[in-house]
Protein backbone atom coordinates (compact mmCIF):
# COMPACT_ATOMS: atom_id res chain seq x y z
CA UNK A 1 30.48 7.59 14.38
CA UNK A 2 28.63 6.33 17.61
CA UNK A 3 27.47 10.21 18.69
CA UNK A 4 25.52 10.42 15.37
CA UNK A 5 24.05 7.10 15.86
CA UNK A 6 23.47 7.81 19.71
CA UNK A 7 21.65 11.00 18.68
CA UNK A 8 19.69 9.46 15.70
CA UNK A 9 18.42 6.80 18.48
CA UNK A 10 17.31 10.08 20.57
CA UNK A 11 15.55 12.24 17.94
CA UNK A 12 13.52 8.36 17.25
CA UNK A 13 12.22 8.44 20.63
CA UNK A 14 11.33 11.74 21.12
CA UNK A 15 9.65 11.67 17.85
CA UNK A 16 7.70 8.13 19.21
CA UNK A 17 6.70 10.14 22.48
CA UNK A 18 5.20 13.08 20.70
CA UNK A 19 2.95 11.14 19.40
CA UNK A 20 -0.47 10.51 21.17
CA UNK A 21 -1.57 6.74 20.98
CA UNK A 22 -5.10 7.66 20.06
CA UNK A 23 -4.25 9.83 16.95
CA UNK A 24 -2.45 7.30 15.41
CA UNK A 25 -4.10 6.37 11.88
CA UNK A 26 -5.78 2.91 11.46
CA UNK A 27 -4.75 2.44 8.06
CA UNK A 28 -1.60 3.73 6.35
CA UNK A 29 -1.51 3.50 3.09
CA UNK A 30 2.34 3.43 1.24
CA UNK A 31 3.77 4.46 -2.11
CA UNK A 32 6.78 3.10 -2.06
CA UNK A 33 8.73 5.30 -4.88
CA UNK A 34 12.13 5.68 -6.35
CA UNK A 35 13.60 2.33 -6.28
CA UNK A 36 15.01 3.09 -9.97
CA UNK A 37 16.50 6.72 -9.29
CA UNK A 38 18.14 4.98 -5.91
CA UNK A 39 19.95 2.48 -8.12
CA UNK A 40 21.13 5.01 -11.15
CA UNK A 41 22.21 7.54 -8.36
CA UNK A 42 24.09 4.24 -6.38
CA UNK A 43 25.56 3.88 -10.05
CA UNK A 44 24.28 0.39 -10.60
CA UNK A 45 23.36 -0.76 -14.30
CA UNK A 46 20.42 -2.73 -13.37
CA UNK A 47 17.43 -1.72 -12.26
CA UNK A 48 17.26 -4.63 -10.35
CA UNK A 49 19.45 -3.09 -7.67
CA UNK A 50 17.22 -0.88 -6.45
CA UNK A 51 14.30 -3.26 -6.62
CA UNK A 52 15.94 -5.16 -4.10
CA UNK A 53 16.97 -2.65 -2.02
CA UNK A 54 13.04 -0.89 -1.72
CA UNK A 55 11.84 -4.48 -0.99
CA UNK A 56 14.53 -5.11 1.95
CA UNK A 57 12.63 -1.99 3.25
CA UNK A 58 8.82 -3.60 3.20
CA UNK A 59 9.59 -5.80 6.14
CA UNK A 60 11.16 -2.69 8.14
CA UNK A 61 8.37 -0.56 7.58
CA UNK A 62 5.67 -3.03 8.93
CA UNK A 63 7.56 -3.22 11.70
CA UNK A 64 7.55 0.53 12.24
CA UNK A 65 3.56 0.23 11.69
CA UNK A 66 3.16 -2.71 14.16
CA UNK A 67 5.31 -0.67 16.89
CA UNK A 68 3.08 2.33 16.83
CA UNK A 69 -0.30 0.75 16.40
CA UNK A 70 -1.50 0.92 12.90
CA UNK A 71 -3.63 -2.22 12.14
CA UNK A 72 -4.18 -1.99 8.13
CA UNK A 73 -0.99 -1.15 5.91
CA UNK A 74 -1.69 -1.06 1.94
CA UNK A 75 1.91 -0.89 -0.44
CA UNK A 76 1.39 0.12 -3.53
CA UNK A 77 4.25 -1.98 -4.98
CA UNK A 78 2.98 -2.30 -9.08
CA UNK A 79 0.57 -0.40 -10.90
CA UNK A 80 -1.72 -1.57 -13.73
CA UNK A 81 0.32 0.87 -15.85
CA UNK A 82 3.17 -0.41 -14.64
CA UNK A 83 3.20 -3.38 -16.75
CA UNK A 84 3.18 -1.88 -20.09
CA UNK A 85 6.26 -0.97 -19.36
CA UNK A 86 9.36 -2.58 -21.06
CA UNK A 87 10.18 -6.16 -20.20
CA UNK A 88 13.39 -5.03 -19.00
CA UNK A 89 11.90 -3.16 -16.16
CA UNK A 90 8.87 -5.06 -15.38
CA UNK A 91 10.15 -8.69 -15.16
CA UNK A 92 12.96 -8.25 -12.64
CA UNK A 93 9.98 -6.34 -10.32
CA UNK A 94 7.74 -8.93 -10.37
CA UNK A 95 10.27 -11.25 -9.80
CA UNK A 96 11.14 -9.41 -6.84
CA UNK A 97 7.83 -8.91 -5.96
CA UNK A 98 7.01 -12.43 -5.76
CA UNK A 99 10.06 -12.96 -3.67
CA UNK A 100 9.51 -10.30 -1.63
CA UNK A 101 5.15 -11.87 -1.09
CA UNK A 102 6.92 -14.99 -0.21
CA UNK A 103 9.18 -14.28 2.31
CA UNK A 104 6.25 -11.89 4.48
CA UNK A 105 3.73 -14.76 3.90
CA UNK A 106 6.50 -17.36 5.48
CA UNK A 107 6.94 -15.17 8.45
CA UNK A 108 3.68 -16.01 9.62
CA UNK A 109 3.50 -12.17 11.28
CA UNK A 110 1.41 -10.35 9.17
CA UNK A 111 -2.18 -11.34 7.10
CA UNK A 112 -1.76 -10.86 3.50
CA UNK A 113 -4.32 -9.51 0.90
CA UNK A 114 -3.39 -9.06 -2.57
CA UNK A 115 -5.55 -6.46 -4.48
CA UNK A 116 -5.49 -5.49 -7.85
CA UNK A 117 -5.92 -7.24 -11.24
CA UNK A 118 -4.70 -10.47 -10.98
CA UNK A 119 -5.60 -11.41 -14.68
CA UNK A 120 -3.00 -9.07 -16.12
CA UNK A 121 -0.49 -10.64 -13.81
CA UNK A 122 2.05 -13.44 -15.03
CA UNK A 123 0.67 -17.13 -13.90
CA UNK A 124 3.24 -17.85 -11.62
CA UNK A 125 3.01 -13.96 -9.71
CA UNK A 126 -0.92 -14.43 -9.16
CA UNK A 127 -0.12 -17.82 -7.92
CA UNK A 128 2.30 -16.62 -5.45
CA UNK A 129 -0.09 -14.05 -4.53
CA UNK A 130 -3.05 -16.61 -3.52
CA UNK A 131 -0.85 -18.84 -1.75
CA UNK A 132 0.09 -15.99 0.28
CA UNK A 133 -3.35 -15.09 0.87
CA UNK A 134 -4.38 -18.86 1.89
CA UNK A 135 -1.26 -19.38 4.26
CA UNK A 136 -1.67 -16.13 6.12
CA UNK A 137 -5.84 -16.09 6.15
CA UNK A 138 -5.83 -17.35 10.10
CA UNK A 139 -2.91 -14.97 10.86
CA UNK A 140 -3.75 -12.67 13.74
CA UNK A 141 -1.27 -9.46 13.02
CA UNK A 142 -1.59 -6.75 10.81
CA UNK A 143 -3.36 -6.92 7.76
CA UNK A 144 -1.10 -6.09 5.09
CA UNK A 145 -2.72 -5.18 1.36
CA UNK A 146 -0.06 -6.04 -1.79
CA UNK A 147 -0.96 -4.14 -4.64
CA UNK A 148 0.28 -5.67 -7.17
CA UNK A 149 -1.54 -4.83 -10.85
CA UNK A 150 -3.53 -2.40 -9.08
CA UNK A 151 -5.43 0.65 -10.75
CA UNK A 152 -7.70 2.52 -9.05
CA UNK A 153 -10.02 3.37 -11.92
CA UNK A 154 -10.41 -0.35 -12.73
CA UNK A 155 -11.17 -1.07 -9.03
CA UNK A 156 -13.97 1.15 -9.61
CA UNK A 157 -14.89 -0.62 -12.69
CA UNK A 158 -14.51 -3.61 -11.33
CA UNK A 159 -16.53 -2.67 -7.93
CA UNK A 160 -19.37 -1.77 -10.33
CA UNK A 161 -19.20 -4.80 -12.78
CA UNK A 162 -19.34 -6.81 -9.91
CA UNK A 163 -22.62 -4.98 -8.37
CA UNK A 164 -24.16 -5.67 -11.62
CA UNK A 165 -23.58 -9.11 -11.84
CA UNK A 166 -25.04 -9.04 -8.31
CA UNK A 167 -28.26 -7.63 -8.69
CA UNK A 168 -28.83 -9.50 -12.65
CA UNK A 169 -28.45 -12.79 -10.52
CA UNK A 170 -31.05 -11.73 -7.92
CA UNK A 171 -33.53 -10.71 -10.76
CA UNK A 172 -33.25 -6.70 -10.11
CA UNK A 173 -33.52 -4.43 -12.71
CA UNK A 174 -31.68 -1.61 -13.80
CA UNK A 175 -34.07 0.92 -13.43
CA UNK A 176 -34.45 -0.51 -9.72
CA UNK A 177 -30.85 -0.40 -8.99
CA UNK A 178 -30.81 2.91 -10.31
CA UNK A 179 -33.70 3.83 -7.61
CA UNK A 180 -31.59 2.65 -4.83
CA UNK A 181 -28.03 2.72 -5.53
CA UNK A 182 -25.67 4.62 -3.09
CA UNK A 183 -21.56 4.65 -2.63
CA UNK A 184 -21.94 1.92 0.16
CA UNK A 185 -23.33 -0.14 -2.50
CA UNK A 186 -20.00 0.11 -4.61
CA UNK A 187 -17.83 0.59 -1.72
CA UNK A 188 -19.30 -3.07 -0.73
CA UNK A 189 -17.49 -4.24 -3.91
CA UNK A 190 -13.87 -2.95 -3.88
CA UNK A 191 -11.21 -4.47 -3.15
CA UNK A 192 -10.77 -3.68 0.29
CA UNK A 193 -14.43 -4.32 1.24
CA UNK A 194 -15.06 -4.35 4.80
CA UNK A 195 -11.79 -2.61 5.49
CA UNK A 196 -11.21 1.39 6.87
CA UNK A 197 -10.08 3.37 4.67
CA UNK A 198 -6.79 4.92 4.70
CA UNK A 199 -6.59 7.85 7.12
CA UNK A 200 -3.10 8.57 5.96
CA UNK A 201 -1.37 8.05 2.52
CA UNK A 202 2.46 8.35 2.49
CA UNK A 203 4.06 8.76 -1.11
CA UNK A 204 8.18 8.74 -1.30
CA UNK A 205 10.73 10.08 -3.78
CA UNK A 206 8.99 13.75 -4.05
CA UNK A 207 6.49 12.94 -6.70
CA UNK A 208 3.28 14.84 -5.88
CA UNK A 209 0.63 13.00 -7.59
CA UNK A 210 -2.12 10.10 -6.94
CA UNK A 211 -1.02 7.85 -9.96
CA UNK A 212 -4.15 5.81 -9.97
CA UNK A 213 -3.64 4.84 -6.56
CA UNK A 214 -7.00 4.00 -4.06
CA UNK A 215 -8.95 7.04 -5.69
CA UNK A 216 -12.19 5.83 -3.74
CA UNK A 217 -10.78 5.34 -0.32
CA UNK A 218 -8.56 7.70 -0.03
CA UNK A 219 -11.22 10.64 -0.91
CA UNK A 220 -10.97 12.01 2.79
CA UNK A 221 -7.47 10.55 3.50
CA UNK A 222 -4.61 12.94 4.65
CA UNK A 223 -1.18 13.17 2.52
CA UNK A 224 2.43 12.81 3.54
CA UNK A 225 5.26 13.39 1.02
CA UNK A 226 8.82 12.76 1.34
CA UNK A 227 11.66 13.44 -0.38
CA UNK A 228 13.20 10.54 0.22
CA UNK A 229 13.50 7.76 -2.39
CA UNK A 230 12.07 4.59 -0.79
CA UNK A 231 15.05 2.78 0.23
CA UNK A 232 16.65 5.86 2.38
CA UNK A 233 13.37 6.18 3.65
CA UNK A 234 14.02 6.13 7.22
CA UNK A 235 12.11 4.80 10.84
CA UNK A 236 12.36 9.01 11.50
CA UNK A 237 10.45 9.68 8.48
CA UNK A 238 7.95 7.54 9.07
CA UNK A 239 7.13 8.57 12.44
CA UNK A 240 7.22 12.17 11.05
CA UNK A 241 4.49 11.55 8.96
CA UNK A 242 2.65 9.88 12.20
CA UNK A 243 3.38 13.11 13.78
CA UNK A 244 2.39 15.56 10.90
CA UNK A 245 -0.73 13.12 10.68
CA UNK A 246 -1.65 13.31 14.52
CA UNK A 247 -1.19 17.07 14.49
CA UNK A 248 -3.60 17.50 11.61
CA UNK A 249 -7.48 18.37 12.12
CA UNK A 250 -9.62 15.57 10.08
CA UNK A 251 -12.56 16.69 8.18
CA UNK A 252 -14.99 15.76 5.77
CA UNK A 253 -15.77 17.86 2.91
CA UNK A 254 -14.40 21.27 2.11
């Protein structure tokens, strides 16, 4: 049992040293799927098994993203959709989630901004998502985006909505704002205002599909799927998608 492990430990840091520091994306942007299929295929009953288990992960994977030099992270850890889900499914995941918010905020390692739509939340969920927001605001360490109630249409929507109200408060007109208006205008609006975009979106459990997830920011980002359901996902696959990232040639447009 100790060769595999011994060899595991190898293939990590050869993987780590093929990686050139100054290709390494700025923002890395997570869909952490499968947390469901892990627990039917573990044979557990409820889905709160593998909830668990895929937020044990979170803290593991910011680690991973603090050791190679990534300084924005965004987890994608409940869609909008999401919660028209059964009650069955949804409340033991937010439950979890809110555990899971609490215990990164009370590390005092990483900043935390929630994004998404807190008004569909639960009281007690968007209230553990300020708090989190308030207690890590001075926190020097990597800034860490929960998206909890997140859709990236309505980000959009909400981006623009916001613009509007805006420019009716300063006295513009629509036909002015019309005149003038650009994508930094709405990109000065979204969620993640002021922030990079991602340069590299990783999606696990072999789904190949956006599912309303940062549709604005990610517009030039690069993809990474796994096979892996998020909790086997593994320090090796991570820094394969670093890798496969760092090995790719960026550009804009076609």
């Amino acid at each position: 049992m100790a060769l595999p492990g011994l060899l595991y430990r190898i293939y990590q840091r050869r993987l780590t040293a093929s990686i050139p520091s100054e290709r390494v994306p700025r923002h890395v942007a997570v869909m952490i799927d499968g947390n469901r299929r892990w627990a039917r295929a573990a044979g557990a009953d409820d889905v709160r098994f593998g909830y668990d288990a895929g937020a044990a992960k979170v803290p593991h994977f910011l680690g991973w993203c603090e050791e190679v030099g990534v300084r924005v992270v965004t987890i994608y850890m409940l869609s909008a959709d999401n919660l028209h889900r059964p009650a069955a499914d949804v409340d033991p995941l937010l439950e979890v989630i809110g555990g899971l918010v609490g215990e990164l905020a009370a590390t005092g390692r990483w900043r935390l901004h929630p994004v998404g739509a807190r008004d569909l939340l639960p009281e007690r969920i968007a209230q553990v998502l300020k708090d989190a927001e308030e207690t890590t605001a001075a926190v020097d360490g990597l800034l860490v985006n929960v998206a909890v109630g997140y859709g990236g249409r309505r980000e959009v929507a909400d981006a623009v909505r916001a613009l509007l109200h805006e420019h009716a408060d300063k006295g513009t007109t629509i036909e002015d704002l019309a005149e003038v208006l650009d994508v930094e205008h709405i990109a000065a609006h979204l969620y993640t205002k002021g922030q990079p975009d991602p340069d590299l979106v990783i999606r696990t459990s072999g789904e190949l599909r956006m599912s309303d997830f940062l549709l604005w920011q990610s517009a030039y980002s690069e993809f990474f799927f796994c096979e892996a359901l998020w909790p086997d996902f593994r320090k090796v696959d991570f820094l394969r998608a670093i890798r496969a990232y760092a090995a790719r040639n960026r550009r804009y447009g076609l």
